[in-house]
N, C-alpha and C. Protein backbone atom coordinates (compact mmCIF):
# COMPACT_ATOMS: atom_id res chain seq x y z
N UNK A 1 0.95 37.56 43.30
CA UNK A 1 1.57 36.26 43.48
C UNK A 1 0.60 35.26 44.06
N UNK A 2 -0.31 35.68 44.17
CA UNK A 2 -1.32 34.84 45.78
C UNK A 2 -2.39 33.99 44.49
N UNK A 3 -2.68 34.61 43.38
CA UNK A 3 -3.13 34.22 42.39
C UNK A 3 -2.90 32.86 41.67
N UNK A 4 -1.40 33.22 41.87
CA UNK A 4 -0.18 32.17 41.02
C UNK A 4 -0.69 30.25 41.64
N UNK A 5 -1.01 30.88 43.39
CA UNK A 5 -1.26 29.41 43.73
C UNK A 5 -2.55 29.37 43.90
N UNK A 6 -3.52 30.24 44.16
CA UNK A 6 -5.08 30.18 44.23
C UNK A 6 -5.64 29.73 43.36
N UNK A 7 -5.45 30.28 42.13
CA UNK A 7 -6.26 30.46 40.76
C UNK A 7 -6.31 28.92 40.43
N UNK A 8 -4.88 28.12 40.29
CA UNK A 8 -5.23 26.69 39.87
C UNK A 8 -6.06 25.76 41.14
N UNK A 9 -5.94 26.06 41.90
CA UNK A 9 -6.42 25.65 42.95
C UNK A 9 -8.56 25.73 42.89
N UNK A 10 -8.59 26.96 43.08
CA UNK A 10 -10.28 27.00 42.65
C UNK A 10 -10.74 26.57 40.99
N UNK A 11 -9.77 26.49 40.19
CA UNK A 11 -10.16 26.05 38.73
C UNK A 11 -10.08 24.39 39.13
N UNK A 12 -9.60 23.73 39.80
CA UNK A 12 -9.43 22.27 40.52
C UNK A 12 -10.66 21.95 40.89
N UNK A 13 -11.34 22.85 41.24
CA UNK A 13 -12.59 22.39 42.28
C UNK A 13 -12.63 22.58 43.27
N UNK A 14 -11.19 22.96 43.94
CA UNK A 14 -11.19 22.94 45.67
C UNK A 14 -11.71 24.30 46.36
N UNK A 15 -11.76 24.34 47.49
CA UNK A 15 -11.78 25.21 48.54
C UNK A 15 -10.32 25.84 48.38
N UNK A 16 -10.00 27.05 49.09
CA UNK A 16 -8.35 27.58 49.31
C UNK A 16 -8.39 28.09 50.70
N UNK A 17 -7.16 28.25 51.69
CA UNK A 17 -7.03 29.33 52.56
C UNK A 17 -5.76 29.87 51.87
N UNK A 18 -5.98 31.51 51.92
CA UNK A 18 -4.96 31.86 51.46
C UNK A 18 -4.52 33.03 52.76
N UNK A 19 -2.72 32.59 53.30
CA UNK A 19 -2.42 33.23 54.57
C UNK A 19 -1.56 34.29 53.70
N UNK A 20 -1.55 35.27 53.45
CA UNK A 20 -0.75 36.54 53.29
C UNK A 20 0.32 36.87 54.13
N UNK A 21 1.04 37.43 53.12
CA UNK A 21 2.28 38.21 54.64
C UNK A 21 1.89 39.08 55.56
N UNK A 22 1.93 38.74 56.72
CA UNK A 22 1.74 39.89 57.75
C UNK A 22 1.68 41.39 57.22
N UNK A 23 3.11 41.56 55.94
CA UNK A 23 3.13 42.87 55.58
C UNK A 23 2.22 43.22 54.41
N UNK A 24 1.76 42.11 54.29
CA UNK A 24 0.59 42.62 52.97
C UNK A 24 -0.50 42.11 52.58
N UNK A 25 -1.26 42.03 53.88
CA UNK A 25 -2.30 41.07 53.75
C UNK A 25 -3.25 41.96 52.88
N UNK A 26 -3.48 43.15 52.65
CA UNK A 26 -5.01 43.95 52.36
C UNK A 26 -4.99 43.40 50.81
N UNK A 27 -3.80 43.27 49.54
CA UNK A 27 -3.80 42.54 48.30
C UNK A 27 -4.79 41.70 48.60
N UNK A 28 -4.36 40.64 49.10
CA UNK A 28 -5.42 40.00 49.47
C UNK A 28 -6.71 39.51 49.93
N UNK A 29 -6.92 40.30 50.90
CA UNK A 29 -8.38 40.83 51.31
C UNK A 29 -9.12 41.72 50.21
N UNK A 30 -8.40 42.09 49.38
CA UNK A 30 -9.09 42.83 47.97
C UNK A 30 -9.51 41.88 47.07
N UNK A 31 -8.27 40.56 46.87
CA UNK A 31 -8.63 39.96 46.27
C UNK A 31 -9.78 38.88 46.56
N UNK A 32 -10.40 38.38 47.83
CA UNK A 32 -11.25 37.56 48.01
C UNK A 32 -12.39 38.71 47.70
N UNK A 33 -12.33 40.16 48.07
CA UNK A 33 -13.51 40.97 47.71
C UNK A 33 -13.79 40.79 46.09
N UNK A 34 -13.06 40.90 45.55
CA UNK A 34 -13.19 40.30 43.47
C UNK A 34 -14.10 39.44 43.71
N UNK A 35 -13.20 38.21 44.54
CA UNK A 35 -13.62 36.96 43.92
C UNK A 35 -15.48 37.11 44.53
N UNK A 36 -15.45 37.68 45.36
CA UNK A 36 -16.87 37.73 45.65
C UNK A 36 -17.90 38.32 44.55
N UNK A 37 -17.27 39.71 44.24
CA UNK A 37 -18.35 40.09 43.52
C UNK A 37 -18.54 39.71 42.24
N UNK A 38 -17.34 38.72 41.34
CA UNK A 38 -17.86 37.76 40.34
C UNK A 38 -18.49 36.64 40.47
N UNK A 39 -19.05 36.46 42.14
CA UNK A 39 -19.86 34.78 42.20
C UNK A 39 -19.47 33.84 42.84
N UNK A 40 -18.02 33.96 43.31
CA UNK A 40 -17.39 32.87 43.75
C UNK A 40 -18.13 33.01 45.32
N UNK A 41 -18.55 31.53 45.47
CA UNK A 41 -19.18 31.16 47.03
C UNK A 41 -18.95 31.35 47.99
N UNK A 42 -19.45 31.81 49.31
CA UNK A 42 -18.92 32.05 50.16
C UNK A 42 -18.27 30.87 50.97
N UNK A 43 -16.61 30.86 51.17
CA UNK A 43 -16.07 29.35 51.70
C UNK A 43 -15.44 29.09 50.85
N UNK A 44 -14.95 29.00 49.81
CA UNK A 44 -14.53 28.54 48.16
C UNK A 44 -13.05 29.18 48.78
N UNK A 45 -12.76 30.47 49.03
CA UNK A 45 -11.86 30.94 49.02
C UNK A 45 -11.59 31.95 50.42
N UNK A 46 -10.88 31.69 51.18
CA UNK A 46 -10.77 31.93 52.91
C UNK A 46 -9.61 32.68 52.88
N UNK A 47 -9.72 33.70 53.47
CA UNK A 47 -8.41 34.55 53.83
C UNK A 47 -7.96 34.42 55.63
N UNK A 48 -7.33 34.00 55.53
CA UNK A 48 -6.30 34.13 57.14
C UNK A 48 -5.46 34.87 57.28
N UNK A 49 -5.63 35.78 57.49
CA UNK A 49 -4.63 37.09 58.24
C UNK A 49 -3.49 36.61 59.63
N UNK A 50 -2.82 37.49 59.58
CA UNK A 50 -1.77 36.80 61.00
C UNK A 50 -0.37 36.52 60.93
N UNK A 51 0.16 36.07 62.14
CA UNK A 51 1.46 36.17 61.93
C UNK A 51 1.69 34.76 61.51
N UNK A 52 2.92 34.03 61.09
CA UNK A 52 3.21 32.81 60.43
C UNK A 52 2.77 32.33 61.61
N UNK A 53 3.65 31.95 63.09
CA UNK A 53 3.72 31.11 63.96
C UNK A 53 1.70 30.72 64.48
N UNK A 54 1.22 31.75 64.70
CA UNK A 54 -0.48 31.59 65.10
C UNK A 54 -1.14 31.32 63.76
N UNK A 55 -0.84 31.85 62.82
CA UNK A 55 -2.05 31.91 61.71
C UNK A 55 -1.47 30.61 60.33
N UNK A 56 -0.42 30.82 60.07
CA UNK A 56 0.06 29.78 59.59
C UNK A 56 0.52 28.65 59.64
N UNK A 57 1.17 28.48 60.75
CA UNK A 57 1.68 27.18 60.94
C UNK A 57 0.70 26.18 61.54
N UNK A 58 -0.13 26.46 61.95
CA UNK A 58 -1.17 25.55 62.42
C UNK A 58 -2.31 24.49 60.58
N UNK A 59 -1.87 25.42 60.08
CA UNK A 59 -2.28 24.81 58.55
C UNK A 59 -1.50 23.71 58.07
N UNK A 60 -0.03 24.01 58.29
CA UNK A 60 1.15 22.96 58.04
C UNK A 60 0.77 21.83 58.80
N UNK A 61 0.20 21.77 59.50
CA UNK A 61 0.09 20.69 60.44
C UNK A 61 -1.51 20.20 61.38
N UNK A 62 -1.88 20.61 60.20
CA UNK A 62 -4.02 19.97 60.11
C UNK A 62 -3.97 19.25 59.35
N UNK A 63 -4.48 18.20 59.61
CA UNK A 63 -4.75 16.86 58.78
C UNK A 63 -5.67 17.27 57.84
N UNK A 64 -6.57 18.27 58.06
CA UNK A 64 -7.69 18.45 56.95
C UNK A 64 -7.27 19.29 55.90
N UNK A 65 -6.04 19.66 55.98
CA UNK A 65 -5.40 20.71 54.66
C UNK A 65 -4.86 19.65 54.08
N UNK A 66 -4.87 19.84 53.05
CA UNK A 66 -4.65 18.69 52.19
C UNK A 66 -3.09 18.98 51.54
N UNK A 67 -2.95 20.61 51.36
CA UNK A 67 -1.74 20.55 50.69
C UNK A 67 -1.01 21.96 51.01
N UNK A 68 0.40 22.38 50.93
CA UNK A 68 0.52 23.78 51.24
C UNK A 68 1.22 23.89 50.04
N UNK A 69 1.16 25.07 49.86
CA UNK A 69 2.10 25.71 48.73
C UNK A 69 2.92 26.96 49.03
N UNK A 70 3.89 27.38 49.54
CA UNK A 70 4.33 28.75 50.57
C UNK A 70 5.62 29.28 49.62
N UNK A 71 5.33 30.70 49.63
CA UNK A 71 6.54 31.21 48.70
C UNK A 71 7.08 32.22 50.08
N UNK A 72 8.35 32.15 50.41
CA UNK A 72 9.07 33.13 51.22
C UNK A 72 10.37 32.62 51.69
N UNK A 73 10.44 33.08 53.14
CA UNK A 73 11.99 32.32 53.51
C UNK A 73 12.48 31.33 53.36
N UNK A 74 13.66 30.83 53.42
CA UNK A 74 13.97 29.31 53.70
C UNK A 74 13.84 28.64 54.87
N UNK A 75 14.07 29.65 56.25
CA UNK A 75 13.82 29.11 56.87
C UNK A 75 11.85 29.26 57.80
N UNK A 76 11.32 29.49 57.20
CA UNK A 76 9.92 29.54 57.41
C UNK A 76 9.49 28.10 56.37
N UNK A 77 10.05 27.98 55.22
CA UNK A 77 10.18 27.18 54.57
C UNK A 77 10.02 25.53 55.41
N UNK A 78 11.41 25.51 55.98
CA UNK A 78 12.02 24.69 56.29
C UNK A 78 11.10 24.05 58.08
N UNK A 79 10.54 25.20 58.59
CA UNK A 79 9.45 24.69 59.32
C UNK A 79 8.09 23.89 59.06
N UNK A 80 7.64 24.64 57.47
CA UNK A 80 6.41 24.32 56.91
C UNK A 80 6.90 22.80 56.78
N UNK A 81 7.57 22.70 56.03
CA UNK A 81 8.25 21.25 55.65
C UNK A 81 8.19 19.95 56.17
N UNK A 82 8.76 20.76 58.06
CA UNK A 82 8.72 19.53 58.82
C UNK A 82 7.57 19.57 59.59
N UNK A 83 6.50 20.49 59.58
CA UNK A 83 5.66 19.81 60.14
C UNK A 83 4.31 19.32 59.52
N UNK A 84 4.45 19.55 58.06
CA UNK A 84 3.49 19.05 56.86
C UNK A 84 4.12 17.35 56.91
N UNK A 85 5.78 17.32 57.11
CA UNK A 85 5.88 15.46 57.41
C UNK A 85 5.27 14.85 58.27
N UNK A 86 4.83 15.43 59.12
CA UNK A 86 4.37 14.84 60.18
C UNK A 86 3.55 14.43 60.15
N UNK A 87 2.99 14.56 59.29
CA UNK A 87 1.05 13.87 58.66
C UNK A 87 1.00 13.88 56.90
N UNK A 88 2.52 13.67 56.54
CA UNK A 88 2.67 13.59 55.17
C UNK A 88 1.68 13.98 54.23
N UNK A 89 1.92 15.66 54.02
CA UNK A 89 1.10 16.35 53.45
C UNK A 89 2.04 16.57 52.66
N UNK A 90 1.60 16.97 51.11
CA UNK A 90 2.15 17.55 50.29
C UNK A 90 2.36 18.96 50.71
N UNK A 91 3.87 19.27 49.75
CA UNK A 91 4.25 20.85 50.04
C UNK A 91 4.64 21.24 49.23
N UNK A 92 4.73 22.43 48.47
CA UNK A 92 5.14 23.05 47.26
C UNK A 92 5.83 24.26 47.80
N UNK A 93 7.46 24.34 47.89
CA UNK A 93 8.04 25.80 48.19
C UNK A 93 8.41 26.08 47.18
N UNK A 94 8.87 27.85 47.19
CA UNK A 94 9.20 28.41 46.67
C UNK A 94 9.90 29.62 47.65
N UNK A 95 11.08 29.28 47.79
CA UNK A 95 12.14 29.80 48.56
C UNK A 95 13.20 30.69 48.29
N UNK A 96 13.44 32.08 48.29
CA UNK A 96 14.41 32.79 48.10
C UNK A 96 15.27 32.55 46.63
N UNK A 97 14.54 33.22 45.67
CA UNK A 97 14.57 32.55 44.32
C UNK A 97 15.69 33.46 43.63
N UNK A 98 16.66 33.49 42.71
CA UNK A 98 17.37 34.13 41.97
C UNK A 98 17.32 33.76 40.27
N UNK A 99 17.06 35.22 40.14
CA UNK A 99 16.56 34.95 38.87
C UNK A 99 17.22 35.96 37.48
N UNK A 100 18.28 34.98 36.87
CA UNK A 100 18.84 36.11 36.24
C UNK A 100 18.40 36.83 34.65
N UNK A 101 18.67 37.55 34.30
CA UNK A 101 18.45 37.82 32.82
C UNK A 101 19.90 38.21 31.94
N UNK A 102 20.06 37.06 30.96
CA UNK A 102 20.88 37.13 30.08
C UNK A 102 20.79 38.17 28.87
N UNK A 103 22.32 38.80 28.86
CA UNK A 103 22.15 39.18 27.43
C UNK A 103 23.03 39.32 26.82
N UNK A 104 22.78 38.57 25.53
CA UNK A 104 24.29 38.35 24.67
C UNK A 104 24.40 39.60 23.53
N UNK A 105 25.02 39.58 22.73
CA UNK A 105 25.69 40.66 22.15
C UNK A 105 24.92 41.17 20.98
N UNK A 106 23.98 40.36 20.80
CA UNK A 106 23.38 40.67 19.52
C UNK A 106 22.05 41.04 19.88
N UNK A 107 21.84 40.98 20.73
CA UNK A 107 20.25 41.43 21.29
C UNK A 107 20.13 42.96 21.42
N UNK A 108 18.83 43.36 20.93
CA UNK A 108 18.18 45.30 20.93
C UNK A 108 18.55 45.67 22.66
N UNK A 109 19.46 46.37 22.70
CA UNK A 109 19.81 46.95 23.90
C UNK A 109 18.74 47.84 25.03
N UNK A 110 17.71 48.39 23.99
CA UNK A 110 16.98 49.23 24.51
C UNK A 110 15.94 48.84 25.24
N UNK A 111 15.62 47.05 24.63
CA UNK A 111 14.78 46.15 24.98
C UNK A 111 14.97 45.37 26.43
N UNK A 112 16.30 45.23 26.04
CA UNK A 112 17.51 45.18 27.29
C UNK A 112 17.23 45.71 28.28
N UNK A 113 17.43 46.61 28.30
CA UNK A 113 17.03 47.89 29.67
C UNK A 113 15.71 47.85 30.07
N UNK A 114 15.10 47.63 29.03
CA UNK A 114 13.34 48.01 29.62
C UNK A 114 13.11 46.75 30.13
N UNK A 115 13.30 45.43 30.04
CA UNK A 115 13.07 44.26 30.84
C UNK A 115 13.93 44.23 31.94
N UNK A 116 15.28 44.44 31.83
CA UNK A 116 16.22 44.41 32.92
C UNK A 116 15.52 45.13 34.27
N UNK A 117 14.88 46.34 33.53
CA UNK A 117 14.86 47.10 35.25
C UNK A 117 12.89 46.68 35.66
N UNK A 118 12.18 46.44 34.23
CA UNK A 118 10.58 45.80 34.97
C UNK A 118 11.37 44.85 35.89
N UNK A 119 12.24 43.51 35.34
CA UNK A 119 12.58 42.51 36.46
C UNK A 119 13.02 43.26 37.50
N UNK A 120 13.44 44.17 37.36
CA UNK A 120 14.10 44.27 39.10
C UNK A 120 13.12 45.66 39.71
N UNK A 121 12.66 45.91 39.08
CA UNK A 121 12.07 47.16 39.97
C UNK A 121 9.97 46.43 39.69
N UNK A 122 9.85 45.90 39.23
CA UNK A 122 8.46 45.57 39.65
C UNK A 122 8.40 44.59 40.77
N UNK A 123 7.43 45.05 41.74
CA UNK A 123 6.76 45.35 43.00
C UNK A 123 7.92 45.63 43.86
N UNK A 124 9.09 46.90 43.65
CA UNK A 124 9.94 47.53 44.01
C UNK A 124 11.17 45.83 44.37
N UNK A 125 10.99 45.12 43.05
CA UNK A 125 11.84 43.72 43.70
C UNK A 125 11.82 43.13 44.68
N UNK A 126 10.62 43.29 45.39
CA UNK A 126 10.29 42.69 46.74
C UNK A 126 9.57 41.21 46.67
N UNK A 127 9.89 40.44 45.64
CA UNK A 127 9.23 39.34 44.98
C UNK A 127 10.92 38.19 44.78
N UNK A 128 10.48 37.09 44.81
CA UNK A 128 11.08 35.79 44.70
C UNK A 128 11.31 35.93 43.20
N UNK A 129 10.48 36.39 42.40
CA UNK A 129 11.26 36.40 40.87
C UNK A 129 11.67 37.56 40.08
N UNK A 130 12.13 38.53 40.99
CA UNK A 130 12.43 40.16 40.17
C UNK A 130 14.10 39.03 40.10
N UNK A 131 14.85 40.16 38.87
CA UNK A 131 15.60 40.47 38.44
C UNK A 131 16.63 40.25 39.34
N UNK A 132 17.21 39.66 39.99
CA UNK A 132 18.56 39.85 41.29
C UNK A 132 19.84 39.49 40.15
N UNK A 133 20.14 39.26 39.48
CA UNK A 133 21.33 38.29 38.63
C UNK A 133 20.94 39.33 37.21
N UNK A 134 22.45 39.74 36.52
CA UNK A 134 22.22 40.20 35.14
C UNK A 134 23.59 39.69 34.74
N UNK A 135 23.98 38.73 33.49
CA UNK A 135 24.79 38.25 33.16
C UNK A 135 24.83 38.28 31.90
N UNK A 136 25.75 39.74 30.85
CA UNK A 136 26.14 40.52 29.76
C UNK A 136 27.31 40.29 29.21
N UNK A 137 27.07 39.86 27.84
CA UNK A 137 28.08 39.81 27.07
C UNK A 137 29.18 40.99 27.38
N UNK A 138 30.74 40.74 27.39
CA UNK A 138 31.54 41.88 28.06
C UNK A 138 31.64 42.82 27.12
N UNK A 139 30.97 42.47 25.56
CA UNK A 139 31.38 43.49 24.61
C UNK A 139 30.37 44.79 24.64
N UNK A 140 29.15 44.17 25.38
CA UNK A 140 28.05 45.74 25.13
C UNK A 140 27.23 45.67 26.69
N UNK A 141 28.29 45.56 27.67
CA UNK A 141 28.02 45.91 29.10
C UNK A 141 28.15 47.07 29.68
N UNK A 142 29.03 47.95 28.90
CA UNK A 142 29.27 49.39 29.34
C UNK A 142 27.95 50.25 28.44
N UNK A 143 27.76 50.01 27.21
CA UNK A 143 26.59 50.61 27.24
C UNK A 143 25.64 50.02 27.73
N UNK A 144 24.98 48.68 27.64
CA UNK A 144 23.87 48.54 28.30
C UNK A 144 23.72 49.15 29.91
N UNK A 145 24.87 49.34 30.55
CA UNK A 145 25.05 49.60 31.75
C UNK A 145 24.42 51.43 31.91
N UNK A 146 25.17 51.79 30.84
CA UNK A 146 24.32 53.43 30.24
C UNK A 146 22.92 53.89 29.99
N UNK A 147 22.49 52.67 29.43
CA UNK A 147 21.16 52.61 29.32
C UNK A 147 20.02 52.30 30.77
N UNK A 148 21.06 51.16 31.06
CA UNK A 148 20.45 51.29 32.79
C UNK A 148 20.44 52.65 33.33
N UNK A 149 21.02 53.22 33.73
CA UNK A 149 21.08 54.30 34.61
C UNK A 149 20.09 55.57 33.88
N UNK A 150 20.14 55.86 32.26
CA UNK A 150 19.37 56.37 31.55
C UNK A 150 17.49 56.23 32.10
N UNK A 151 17.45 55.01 31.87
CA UNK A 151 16.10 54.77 32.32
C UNK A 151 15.83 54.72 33.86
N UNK A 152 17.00 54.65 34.97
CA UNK A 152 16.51 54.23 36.47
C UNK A 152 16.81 55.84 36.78
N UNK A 153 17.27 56.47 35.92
CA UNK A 153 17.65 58.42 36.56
C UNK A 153 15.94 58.86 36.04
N UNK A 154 14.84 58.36 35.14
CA UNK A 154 13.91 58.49 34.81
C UNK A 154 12.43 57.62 35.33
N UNK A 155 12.38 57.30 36.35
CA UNK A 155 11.86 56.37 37.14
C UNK A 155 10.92 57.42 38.13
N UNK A 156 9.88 57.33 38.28
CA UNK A 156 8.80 58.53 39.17
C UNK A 156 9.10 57.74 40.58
N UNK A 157 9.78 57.90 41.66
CA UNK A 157 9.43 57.98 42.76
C UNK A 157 8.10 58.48 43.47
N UNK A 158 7.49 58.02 43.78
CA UNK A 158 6.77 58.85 44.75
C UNK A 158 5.70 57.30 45.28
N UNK A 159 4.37 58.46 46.23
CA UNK A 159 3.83 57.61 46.64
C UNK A 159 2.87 56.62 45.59
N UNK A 160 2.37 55.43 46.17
CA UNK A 160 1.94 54.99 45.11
C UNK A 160 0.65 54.51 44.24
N UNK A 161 -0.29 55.52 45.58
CA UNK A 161 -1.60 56.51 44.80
C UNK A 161 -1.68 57.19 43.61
N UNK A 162 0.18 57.90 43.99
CA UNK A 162 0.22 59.09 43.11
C UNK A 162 0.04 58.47 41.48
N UNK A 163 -0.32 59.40 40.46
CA UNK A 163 -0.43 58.56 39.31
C UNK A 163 0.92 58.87 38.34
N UNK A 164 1.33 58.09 37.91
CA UNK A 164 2.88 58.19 37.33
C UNK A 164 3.65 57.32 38.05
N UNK A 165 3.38 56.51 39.02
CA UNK A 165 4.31 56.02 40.23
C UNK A 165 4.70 54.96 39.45
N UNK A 166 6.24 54.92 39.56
CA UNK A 166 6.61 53.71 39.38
C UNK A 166 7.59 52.77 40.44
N UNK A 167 8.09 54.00 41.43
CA UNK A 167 8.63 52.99 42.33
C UNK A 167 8.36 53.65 43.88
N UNK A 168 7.08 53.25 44.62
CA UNK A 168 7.16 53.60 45.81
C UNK A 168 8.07 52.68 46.93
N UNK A 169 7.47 52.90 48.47
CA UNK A 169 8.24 52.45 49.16
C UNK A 169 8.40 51.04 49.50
N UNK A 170 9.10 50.35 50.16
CA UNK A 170 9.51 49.44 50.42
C UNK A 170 8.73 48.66 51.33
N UNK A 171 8.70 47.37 51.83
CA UNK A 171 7.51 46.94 52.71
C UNK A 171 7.77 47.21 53.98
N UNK A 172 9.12 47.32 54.46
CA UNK A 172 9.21 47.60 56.21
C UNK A 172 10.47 47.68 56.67
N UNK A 173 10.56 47.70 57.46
CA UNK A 173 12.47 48.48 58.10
C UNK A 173 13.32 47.78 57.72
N UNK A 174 12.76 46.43 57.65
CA UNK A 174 13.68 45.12 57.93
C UNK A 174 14.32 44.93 56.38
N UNK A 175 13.35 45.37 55.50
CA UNK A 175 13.40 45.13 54.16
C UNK A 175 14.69 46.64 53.89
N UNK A 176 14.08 47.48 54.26
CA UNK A 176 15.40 48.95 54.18
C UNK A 176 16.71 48.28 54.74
N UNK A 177 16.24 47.60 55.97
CA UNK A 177 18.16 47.23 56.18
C UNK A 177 18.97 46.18 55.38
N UNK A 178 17.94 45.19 54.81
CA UNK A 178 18.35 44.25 53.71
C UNK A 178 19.03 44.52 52.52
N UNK A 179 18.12 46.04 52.30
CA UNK A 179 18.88 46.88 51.17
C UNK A 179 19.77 47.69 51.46
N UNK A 180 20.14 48.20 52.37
CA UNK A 180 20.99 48.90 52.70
C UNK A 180 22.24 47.76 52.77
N UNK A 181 22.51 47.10 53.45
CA UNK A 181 23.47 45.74 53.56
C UNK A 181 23.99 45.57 52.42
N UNK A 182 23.47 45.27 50.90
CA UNK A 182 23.52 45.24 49.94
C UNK A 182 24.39 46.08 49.41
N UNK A 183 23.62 47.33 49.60
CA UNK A 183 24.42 48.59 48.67
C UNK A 183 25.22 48.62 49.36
N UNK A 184 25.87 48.09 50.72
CA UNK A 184 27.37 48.69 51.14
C UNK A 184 27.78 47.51 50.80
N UNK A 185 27.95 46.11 50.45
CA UNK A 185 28.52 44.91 49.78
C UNK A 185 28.72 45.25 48.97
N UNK A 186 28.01 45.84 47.78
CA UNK A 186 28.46 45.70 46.13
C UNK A 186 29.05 47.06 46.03
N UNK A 187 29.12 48.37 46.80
CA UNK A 187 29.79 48.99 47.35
C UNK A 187 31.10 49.22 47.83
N UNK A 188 31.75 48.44 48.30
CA UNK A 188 32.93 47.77 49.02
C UNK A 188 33.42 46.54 47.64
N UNK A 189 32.85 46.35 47.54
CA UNK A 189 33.16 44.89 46.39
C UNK A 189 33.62 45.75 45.01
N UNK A 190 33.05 46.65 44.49
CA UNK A 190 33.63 47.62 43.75
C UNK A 190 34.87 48.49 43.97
N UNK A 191 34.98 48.26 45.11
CA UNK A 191 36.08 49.55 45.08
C UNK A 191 37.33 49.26 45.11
């Protein structure tokens, strides 16, 4: 994802800092290692590690950053926001995104399933644009629904060294209780 706002950014001409999530900064620190060993200058592209309040928010609110672009909470969001006004900096969010996939009645079912669950199970849906919303014609919802479970009962758990992995673990407790919350809502809402 860190790409999504970097990449146009150094094709611009500019410099970047790019602040990672606390929970996943090393993507990133891999990725300025790339950008090194294809050429890119040292300075061109800056990694800041850290927590939002010390490492990030002090960017929202430097006159010499010219612009932020932040994908995560709303309300981390909603801080960046007001203190990028404060020296009327441009801001580009991308905030707690829902993203559904349609499918009407005439569409390859099998095709169905195999996009349905990449959207929701790539980078274990821990992303602003996996799959959260599926909205199915009522005439071929019970099988497509068959086909779901077909392909998610066939899914490699494990770690995600291992080779075959398709769905390791989750990023951190907070994220397990988010999901857990969930499955007892749609849980209860079913019954």
């Amino acid at each position: 994802m860190a790409t999504w706002k970097v990449a146009p950014a150094l094709a611009a001409g500019c410099t970047a800092i790019l602040k990672p999530s606390e929970l996943a900064s090393v993507t990133c620190l891999e990725l300025a290692e790339v950008c090194k060993e294809v050429g890119l200058p040292p300075g061109v592209l800056n990694i800041l590690t850290g927590l939002g309040p010390e490492a990030g928010a002090p960017l929202a609110s430097h006159p010499h950053v010219d612009k932020i672009a932040f994908t995560g909470s709303s309300a981390t969001g909603s801080k960046i926001m007001t203190a990028a006004a404060q020296v009327l900096k441009p801001v580009t969010l991308e905030l707690g995104g829902k993203s559904p996939i349609v499918v009407f009645e005439d569409f390859d079912l099998d095709k169905a399933a195999e996009w349905v669950l990449f959207g929701c199970f790539w980078t274990n849906g821990q992303i602003c644009s996996a799959t959260s919303r599926l909205l199915v014609h009522e005439s071929i919802a019970a099988e497509l629904l068959d086909r779901l479970v077909k392909w998610c009962k066939n899914i490699k758990i494990s770690d995600p060294l291992e080779e075959g992995c398709r769905l390791g673990p989750v990023v951190s407790g907070g994220q397990i209780l988010s999901l857990l919350k969930m499955i007892k809502f749609f849980s209860q809402a079913l019954e």
